[in-house]
C-alpha atoms as a PDB file:
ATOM      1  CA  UNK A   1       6.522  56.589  39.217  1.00  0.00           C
ATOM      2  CA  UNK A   2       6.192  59.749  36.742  1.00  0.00           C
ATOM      3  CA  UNK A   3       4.365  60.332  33.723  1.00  0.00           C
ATOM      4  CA  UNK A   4       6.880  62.474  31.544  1.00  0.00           C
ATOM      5  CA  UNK A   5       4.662  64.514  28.608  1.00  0.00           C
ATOM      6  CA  UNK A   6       6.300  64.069  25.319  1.00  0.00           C
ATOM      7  CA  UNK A   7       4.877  67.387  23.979  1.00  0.00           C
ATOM      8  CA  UNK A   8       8.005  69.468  23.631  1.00  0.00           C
ATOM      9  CA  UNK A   9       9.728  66.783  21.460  1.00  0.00           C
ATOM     10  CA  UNK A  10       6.560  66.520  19.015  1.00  0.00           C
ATOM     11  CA  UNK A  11       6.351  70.623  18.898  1.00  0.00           C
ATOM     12  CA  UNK A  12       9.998  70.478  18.357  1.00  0.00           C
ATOM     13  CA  UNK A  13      10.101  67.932  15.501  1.00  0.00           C
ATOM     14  CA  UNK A  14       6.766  69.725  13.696  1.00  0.00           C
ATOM     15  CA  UNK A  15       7.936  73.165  13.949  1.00  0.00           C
ATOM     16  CA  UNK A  16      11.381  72.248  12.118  1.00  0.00           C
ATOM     17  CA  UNK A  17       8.796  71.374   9.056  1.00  0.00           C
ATOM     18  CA  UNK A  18       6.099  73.749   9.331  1.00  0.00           C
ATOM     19  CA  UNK A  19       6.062  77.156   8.098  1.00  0.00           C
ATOM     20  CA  UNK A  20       7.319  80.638  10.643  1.00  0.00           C
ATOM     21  CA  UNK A  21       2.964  80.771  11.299  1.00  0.00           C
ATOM     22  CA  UNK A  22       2.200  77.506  11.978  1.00  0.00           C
ATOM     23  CA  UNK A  23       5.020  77.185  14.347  1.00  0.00           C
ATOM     24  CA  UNK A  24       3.702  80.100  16.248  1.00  0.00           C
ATOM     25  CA  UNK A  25      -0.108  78.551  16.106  1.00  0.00           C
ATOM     26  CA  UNK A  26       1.646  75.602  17.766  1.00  0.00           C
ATOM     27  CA  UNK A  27       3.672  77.169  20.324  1.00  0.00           C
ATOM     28  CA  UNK A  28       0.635  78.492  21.567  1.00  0.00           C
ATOM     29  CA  UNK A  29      -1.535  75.558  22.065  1.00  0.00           C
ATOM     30  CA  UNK A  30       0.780  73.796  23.642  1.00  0.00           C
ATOM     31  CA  UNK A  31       0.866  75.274  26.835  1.00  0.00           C
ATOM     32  CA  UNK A  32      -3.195  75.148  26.978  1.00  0.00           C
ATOM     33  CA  UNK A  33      -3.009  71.678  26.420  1.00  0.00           C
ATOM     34  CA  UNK A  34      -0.197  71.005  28.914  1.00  0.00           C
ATOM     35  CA  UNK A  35      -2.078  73.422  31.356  1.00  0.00           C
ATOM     36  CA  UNK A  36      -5.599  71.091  30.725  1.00  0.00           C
ATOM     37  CA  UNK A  37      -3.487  67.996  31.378  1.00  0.00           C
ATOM     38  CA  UNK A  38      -2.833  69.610  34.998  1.00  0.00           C
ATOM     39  CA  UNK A  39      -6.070  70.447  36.117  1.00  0.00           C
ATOM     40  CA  UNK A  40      -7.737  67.574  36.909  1.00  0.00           C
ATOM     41  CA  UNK A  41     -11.718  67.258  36.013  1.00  0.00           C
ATOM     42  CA  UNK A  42     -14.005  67.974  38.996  1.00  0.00           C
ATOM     43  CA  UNK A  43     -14.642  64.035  39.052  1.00  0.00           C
ATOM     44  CA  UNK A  44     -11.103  63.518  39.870  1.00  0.00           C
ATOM     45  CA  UNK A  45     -10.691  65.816  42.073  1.00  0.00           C
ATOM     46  CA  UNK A  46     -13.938  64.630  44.686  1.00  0.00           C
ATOM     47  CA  UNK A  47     -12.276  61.219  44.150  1.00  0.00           C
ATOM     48  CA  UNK A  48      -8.815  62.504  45.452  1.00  0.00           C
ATOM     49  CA  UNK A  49     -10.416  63.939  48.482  1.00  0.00           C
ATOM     50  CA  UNK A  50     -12.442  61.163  49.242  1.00  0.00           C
ATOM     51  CA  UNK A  51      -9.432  58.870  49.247  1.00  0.00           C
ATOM     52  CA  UNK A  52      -7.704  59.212  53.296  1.00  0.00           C
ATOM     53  CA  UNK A  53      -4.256  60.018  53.181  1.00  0.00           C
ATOM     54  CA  UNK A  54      -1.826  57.452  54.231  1.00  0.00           C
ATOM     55  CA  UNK A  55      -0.941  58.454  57.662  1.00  0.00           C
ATOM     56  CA  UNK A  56       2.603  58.983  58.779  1.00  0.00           C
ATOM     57  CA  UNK A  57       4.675  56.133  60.083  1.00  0.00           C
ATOM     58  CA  UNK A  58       5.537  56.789  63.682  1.00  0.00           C
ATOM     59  CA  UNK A  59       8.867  54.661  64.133  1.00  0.00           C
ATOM     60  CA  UNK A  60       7.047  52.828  66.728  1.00  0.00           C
ATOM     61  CA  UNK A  61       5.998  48.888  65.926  1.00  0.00           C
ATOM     62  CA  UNK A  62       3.495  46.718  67.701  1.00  0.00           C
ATOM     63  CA  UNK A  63       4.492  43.962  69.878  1.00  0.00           C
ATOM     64  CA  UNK A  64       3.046  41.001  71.093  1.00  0.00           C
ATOM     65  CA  UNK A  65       4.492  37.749  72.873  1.00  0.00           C
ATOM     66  CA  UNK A  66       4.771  34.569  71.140  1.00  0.00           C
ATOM     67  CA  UNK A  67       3.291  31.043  72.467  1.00  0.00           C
ATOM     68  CA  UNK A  68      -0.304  31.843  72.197  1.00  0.00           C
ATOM     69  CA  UNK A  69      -2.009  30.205  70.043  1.00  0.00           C
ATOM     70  CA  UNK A  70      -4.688  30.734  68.054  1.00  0.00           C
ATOM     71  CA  UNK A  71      -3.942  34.247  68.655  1.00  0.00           C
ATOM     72  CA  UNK A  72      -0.824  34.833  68.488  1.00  0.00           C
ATOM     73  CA  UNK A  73       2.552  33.134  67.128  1.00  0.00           C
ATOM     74  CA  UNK A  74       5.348  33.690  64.670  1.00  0.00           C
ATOM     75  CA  UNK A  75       4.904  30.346  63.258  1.00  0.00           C
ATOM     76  CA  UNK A  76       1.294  30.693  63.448  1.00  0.00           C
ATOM     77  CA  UNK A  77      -0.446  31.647  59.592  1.00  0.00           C
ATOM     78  CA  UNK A  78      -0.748  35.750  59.694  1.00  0.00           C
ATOM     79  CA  UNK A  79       1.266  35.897  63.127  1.00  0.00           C
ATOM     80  CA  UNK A  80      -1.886  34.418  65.146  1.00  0.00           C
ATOM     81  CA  UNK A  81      -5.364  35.378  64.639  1.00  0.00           C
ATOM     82  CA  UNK A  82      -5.282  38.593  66.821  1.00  0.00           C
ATOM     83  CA  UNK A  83      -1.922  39.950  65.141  1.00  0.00           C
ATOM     84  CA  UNK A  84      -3.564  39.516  62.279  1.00  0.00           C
ATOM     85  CA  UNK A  85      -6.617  41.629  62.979  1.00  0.00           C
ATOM     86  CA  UNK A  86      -4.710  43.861  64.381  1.00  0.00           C
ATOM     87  CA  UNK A  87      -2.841  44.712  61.491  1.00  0.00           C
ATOM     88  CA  UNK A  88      -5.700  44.627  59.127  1.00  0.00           C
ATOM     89  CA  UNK A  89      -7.681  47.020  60.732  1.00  0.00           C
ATOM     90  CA  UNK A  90      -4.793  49.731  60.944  1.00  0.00           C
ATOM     91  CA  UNK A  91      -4.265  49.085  57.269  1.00  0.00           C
ATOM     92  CA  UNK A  92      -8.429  50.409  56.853  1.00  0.00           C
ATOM     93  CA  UNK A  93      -7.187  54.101  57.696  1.00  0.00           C
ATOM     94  CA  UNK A  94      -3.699  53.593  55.742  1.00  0.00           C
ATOM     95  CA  UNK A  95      -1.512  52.417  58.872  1.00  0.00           C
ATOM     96  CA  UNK A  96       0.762  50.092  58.223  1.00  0.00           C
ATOM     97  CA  UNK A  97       3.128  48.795  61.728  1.00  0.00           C
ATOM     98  CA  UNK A  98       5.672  46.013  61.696  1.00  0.00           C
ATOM     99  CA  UNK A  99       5.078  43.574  64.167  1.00  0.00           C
ATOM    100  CA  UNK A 100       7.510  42.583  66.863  1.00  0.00           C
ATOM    101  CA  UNK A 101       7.429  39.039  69.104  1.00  0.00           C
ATOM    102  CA  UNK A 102       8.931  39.593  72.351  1.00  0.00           C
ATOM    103  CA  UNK A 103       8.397  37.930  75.997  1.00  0.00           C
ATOM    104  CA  UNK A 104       5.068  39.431  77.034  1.00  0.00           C
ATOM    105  CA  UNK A 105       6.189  41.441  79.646  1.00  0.00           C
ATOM    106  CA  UNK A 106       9.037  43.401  78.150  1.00  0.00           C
ATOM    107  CA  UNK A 107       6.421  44.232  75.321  1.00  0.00           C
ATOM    108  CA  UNK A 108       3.991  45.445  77.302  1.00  0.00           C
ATOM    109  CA  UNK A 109       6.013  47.206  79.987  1.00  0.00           C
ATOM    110  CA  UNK A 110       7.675  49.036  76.651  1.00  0.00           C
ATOM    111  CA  UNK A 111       4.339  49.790  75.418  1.00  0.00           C
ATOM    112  CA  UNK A 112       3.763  51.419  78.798  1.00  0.00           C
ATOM    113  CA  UNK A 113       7.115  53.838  78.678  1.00  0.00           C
ATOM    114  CA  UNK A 114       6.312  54.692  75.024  1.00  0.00           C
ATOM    115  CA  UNK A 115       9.025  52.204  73.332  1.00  0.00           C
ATOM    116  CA  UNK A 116       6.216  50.463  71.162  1.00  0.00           C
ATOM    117  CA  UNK A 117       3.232  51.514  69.835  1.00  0.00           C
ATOM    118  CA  UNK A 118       0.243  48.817  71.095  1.00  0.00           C
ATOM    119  CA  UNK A 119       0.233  45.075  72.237  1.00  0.00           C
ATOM    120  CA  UNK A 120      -2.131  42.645  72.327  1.00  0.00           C
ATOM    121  CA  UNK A 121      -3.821  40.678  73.296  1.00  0.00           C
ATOM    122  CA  UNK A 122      -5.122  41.626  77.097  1.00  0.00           C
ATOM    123  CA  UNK A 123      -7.627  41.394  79.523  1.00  0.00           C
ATOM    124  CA  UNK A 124      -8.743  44.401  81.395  1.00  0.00           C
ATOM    125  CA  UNK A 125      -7.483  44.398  85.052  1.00  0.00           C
ATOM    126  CA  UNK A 126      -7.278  47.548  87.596  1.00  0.00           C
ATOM    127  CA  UNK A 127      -3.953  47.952  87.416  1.00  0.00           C
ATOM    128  CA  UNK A 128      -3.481  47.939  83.564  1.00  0.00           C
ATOM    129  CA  UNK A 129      -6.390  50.136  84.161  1.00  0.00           C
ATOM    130  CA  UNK A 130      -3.959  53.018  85.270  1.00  0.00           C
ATOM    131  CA  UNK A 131      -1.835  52.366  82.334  1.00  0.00           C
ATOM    132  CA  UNK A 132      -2.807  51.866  78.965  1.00  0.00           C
ATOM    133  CA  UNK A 133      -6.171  52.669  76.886  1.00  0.00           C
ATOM    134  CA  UNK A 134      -7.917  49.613  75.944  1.00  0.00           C
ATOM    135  CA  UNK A 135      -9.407  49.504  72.412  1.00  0.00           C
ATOM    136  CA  UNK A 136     -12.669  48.033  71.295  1.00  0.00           C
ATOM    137  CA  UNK A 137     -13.115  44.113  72.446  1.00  0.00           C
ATOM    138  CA  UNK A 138     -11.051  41.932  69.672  1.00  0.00           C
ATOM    139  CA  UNK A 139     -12.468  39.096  70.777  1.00  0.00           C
ATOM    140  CA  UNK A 140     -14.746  37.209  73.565  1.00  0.00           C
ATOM    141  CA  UNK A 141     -13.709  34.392  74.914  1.00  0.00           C
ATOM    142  CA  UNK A 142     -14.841  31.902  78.190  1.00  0.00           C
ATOM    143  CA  UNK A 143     -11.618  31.472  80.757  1.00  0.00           C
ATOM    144  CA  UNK A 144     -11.960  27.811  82.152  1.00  0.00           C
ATOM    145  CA  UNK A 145      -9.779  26.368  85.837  1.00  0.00           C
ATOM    146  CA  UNK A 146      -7.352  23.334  84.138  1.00  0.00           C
ATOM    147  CA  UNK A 147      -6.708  21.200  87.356  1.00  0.00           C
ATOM    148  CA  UNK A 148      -3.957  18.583  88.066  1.00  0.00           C
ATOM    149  CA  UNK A 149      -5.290  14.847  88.266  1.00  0.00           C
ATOM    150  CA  UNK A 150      -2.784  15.014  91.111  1.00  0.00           C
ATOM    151  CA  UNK A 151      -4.621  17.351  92.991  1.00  0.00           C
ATOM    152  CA  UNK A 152      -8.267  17.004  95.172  1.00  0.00           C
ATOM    153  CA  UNK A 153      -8.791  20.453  93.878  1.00  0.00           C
ATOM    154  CA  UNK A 154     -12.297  21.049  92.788  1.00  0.00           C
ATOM    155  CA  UNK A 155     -13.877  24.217  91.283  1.00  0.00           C
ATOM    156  CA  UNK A 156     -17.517  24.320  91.714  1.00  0.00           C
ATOM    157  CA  UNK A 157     -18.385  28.073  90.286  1.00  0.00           C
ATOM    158  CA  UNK A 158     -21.700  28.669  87.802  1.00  0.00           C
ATOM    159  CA  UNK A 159     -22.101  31.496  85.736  1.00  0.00           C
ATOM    160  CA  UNK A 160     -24.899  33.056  87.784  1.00  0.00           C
ATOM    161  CA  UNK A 161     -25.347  36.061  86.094  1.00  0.00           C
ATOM    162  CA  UNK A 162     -24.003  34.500  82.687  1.00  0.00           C
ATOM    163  CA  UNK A 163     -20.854  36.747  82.340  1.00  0.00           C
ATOM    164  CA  UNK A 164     -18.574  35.380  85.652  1.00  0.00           C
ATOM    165  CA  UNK A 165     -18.322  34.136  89.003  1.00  0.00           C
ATOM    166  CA  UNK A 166     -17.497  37.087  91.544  1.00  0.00           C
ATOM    167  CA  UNK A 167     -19.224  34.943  94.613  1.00  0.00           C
ATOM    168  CA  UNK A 168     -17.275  33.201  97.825  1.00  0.00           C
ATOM    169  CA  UNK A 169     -18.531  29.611  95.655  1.00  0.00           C
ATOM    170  CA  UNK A 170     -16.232  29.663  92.902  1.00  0.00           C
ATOM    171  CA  UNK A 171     -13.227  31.163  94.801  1.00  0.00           C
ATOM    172  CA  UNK A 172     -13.069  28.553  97.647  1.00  0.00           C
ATOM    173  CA  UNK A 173     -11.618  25.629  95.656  1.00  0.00           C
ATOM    174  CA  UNK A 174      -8.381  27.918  95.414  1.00  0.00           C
ATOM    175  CA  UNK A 175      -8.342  28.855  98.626  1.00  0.00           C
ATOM    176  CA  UNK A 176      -4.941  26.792 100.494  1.00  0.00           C
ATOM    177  CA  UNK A 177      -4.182  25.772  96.586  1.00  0.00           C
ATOM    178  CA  UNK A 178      -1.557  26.760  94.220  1.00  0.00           C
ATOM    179  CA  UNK A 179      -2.260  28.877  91.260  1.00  0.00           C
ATOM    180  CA  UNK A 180       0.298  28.963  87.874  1.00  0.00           C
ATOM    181  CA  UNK A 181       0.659  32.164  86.142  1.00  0.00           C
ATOM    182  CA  UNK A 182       3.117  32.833  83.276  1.00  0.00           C
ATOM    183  CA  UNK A 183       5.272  35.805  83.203  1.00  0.00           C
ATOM    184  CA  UNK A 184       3.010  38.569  81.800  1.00  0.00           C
ATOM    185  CA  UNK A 185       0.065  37.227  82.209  1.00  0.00           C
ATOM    186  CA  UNK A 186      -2.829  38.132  84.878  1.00  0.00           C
ATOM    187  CA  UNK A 187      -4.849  36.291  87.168  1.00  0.00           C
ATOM    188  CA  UNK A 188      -8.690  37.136  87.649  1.00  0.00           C
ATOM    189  CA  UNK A 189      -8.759  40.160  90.214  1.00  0.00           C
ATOM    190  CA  UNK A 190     -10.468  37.958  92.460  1.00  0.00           C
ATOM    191  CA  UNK A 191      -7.750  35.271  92.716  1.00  0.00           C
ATOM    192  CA  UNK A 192      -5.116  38.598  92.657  1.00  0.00           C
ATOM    193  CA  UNK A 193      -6.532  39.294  95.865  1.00  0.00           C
ATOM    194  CA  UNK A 194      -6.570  36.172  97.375  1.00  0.00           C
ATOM    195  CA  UNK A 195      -3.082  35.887  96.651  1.00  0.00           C
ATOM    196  CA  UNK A 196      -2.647  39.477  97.891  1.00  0.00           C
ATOM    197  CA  UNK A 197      -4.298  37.946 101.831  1.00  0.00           C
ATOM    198  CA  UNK A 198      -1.906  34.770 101.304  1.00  0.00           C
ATOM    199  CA  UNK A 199      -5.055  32.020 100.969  1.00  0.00           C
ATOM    200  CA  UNK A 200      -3.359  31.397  97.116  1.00  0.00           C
ATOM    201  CA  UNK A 201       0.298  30.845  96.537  1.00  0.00           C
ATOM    202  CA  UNK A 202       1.555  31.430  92.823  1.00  0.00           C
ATOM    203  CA  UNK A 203       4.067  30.147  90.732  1.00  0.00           C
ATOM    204  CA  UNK A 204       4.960  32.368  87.691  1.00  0.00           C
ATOM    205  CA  UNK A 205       6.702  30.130  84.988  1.00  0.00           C
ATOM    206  CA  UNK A 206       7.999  32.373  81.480  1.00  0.00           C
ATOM    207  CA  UNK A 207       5.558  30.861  79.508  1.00  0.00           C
ATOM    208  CA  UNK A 208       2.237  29.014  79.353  1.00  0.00           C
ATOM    209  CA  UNK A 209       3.654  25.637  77.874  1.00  0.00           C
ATOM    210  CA  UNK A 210       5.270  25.641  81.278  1.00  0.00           C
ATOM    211  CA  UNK A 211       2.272  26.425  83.641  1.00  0.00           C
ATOM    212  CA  UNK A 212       0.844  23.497  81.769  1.00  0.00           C
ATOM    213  CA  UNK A 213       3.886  20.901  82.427  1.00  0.00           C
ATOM    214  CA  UNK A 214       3.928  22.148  86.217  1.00  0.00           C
ATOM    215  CA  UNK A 215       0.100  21.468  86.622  1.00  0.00           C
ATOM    216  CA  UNK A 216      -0.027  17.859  84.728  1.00  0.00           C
ATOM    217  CA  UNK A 217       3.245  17.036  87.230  1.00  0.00           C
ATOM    218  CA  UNK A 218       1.023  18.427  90.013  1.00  0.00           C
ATOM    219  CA  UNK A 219       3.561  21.317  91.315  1.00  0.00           C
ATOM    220  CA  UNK A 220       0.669  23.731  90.742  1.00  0.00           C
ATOM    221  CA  UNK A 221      -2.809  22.917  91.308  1.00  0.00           C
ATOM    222  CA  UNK A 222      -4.087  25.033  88.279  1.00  0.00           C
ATOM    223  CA  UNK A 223      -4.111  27.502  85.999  1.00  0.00           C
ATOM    224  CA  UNK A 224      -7.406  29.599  84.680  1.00  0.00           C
ATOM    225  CA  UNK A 225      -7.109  30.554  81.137  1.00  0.00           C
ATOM    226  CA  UNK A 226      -9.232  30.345  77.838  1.00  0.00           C
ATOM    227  CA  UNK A 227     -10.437  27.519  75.891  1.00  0.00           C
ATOM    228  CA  UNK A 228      -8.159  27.708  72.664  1.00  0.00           C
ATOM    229  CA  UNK A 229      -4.975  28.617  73.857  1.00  0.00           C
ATOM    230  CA  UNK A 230      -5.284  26.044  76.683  1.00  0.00           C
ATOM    231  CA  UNK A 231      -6.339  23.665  74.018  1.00  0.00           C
ATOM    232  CA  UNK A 232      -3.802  24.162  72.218  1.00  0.00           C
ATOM    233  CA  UNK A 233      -0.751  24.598  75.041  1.00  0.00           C
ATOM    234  CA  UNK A 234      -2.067  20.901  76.201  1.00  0.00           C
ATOM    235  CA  UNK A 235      -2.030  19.213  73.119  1.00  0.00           C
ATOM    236  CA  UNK A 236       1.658  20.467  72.410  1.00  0.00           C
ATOM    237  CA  UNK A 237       2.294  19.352  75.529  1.00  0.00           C
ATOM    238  CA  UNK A 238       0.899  15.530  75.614  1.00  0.00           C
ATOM    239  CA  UNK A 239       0.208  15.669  78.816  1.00  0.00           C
ATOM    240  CA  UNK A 240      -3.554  15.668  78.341  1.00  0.00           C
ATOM    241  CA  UNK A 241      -4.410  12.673  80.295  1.00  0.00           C
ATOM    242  CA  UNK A 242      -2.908  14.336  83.818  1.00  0.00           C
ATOM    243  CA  UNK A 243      -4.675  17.391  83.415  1.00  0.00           C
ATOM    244  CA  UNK A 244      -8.576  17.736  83.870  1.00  0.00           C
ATOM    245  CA  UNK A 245     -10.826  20.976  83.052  1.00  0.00           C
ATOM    246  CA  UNK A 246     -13.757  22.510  85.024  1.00  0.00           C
ATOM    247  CA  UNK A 247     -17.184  21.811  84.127  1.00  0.00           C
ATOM    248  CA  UNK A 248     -18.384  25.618  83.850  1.00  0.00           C
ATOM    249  CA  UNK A 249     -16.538  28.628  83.125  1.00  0.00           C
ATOM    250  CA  UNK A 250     -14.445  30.763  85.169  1.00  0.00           C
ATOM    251  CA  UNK A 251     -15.494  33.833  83.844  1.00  0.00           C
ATOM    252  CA  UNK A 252     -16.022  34.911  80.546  1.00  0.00           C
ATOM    253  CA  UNK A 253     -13.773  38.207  79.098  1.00  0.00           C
ATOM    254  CA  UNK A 254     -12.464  40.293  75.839  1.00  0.00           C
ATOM    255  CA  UNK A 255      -8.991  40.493  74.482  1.00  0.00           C
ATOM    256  CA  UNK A 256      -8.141  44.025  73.869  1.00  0.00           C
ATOM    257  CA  UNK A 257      -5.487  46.221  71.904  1.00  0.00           C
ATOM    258  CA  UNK A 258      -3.937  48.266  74.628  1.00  0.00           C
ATOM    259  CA  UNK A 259      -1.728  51.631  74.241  1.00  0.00           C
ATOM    260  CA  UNK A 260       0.438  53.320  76.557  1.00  0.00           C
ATOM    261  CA  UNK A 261      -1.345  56.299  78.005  1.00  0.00           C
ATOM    262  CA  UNK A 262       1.736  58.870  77.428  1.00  0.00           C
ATOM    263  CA  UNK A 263       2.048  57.872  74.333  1.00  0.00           C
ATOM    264  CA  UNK A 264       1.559  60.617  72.129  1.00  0.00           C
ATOM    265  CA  UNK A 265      -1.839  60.418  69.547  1.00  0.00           C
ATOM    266  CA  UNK A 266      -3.092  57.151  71.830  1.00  0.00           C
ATOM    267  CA  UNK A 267      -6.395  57.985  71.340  1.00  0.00           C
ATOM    268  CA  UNK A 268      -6.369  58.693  67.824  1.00  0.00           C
ATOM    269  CA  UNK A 269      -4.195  55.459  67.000  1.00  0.00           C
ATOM    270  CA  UNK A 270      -6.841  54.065  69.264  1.00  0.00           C
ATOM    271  CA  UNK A 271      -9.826  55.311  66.897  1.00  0.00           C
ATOM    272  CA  UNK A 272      -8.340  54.142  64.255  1.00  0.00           C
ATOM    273  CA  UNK A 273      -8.298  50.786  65.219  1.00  0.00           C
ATOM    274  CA  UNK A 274     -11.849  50.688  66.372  1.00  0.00           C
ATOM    275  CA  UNK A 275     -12.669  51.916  62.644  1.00  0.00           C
ATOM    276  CA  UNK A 276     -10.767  49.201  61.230  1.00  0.00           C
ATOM    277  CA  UNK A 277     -12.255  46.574  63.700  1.00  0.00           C
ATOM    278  CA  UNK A 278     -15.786  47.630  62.527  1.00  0.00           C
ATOM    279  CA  UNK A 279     -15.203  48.196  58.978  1.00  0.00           C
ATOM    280  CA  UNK A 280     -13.775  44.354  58.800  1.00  0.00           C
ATOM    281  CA  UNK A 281     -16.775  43.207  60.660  1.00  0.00           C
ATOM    282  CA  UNK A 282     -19.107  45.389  58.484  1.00  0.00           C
ATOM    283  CA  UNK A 283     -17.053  43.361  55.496  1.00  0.00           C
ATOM    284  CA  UNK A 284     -17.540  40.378  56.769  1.00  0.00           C
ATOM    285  CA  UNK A 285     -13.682  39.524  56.949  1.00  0.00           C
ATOM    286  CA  UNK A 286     -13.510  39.076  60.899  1.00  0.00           C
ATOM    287  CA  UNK A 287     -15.412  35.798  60.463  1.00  0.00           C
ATOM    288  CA  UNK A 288     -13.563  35.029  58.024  1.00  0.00           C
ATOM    289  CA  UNK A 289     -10.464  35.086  59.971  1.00  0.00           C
ATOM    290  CA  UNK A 290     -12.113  33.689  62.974  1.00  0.00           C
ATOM    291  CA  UNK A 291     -12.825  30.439  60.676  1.00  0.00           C
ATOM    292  CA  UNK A 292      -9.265  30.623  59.160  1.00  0.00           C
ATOM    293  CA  UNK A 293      -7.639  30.959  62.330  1.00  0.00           C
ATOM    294  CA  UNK A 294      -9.969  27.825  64.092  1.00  0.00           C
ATOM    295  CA  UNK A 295     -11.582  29.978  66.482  1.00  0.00           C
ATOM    296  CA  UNK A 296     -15.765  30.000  66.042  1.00  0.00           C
ATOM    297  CA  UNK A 297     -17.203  32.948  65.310  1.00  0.00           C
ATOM    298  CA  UNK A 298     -19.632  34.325  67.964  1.00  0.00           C
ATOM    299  CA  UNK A 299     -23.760  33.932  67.210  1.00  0.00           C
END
């Protein structure tokens, strides 16, 4: 909104009272004191610089899929915990994206061609790898095997090394068994492969609430995913009492922002986002939302 200077009225009204010299003593102050109202003070002018200009929207929105929860949702408070990270810590540099919900693999594969900006959330794999830049970890997170009570299926793997288990142990329980993946999703590399060599079958249902209604019936065997959203997928479902959860984690991984690696400025959009991340954690608003959202925040 302007600021309109009502100078020339005032001069105008005075001069038709004031004598031929004190008009012309007026007429020239006035344009010093319009041309001091222009420049502003040094003060001002160190604060304007300091300030980051809003950068330009790009036409392009984020996406992410829906069914998720905590993290993401559209009936979920903010979108889902990660959706709403994700567009707080654009808005730190002055980016502002709409956010799209969309079956996960049409937002990710447009993300890829250069449709969307980013989506979210993922786990690094290889073969996204070779696709998309993967910002800063959002969020850690322990992946756990949910088993039919249908099924002899055991899982037996420890957390060795604390992080995951990459030995023969924790893979042989799947071995002859049937795994559930949801459409967009990704399996562990290591159970990838297995189902590469044909010692896994797979079943790929469009969502999770799915995977979860084929495991309790016992048409899959399992499905590995983390704690909250298979928390809350189960509950949903009410089909808690036919489905039964490892004793040790599968693995333990991060949930990423990912951009298409054609897409023009990904690695500035990118840096951006990692500046937001850290400036909210710096704030102390990512455990905030962590609380907010039900997830615990990490010691």
């Amino acid at each position: 909104m302007g600021v309109r200077l009502a100078g020339g009225n005032v001069a105008e009204r005075a001069g038709a009272a004031m004598p031929v010299l004190m008009r012309g003593l007026l007429l020239a102050v006035v344009p010093a004191v319009v041309l001091l109202l222009a420049v502003p003070t040094v003060g001002q002018a160190l604060e304007s610089a300091a300030e980051p200009a809003p950068a330009p929207y790009t036409g392009l929105d984020l996406v992410t899929g829906g069914d998720y929860a905590p993290y993401t949702g559209e009936d979920l408070p903010g979108g889902g915990l990660v959706t709403d990270l994700a567009r707080r810590a654009f808005a730190v540099s002055g980016r502002h994206y709409d956010v799209r919900f969309m079956p996960w693999k049409r937002g990710y594969d447009g993300v890829v061609a250069g449709r969307f900006l980013a989506t979210f959330p993922y786990v690094r794999t290889p073969e996204r790898e070779q696709e998309v830049l993967f910002s800063d970890p959002v969020i850690e997170v322990r992946q756990f095997v949910y088993m039919s009570n249908r099924t002899a299926m055991t899982f037996d793997g420890r957390l060795a090394d604390g992080r995951s288990v990459r030995g023969s142990r924790g893979l042989e329980g799947f071995r002859g068994r049937t795994v559930c993946q949801p459409v967009g999703y990704a399996l562990p590399p290591e159970l990838e492969t297995l189902v590469g060599q044909g010692q896994l079958a797979r079943q790929t249902p469009s969502d999770l609430g799915a995977c979860v209604r084929m495991v309790a019936t016992g048409r899959a065997d399992a499905f590995v995913i983390d704690e909250y959203s298979a928390a809350s997928a189960i509950a949903r479902s009410g089909l808690a009492d036919d489905i039964r959860v490892s004793d040790h984690p599968y693995a333990v991984v991060t949930f990423h922002l990912v951009i298409g690696r054609a897409t023009p400025g990904a690695e500035a959009t990118l840096a951006a986002f990692n500046d937001g991340l850290k400036a909210l954690k710096a704030q102390g608003v990512y455990r905030e939302l962590l609380s907010g959202h039900t997830v615990p925040s990490p010691p």
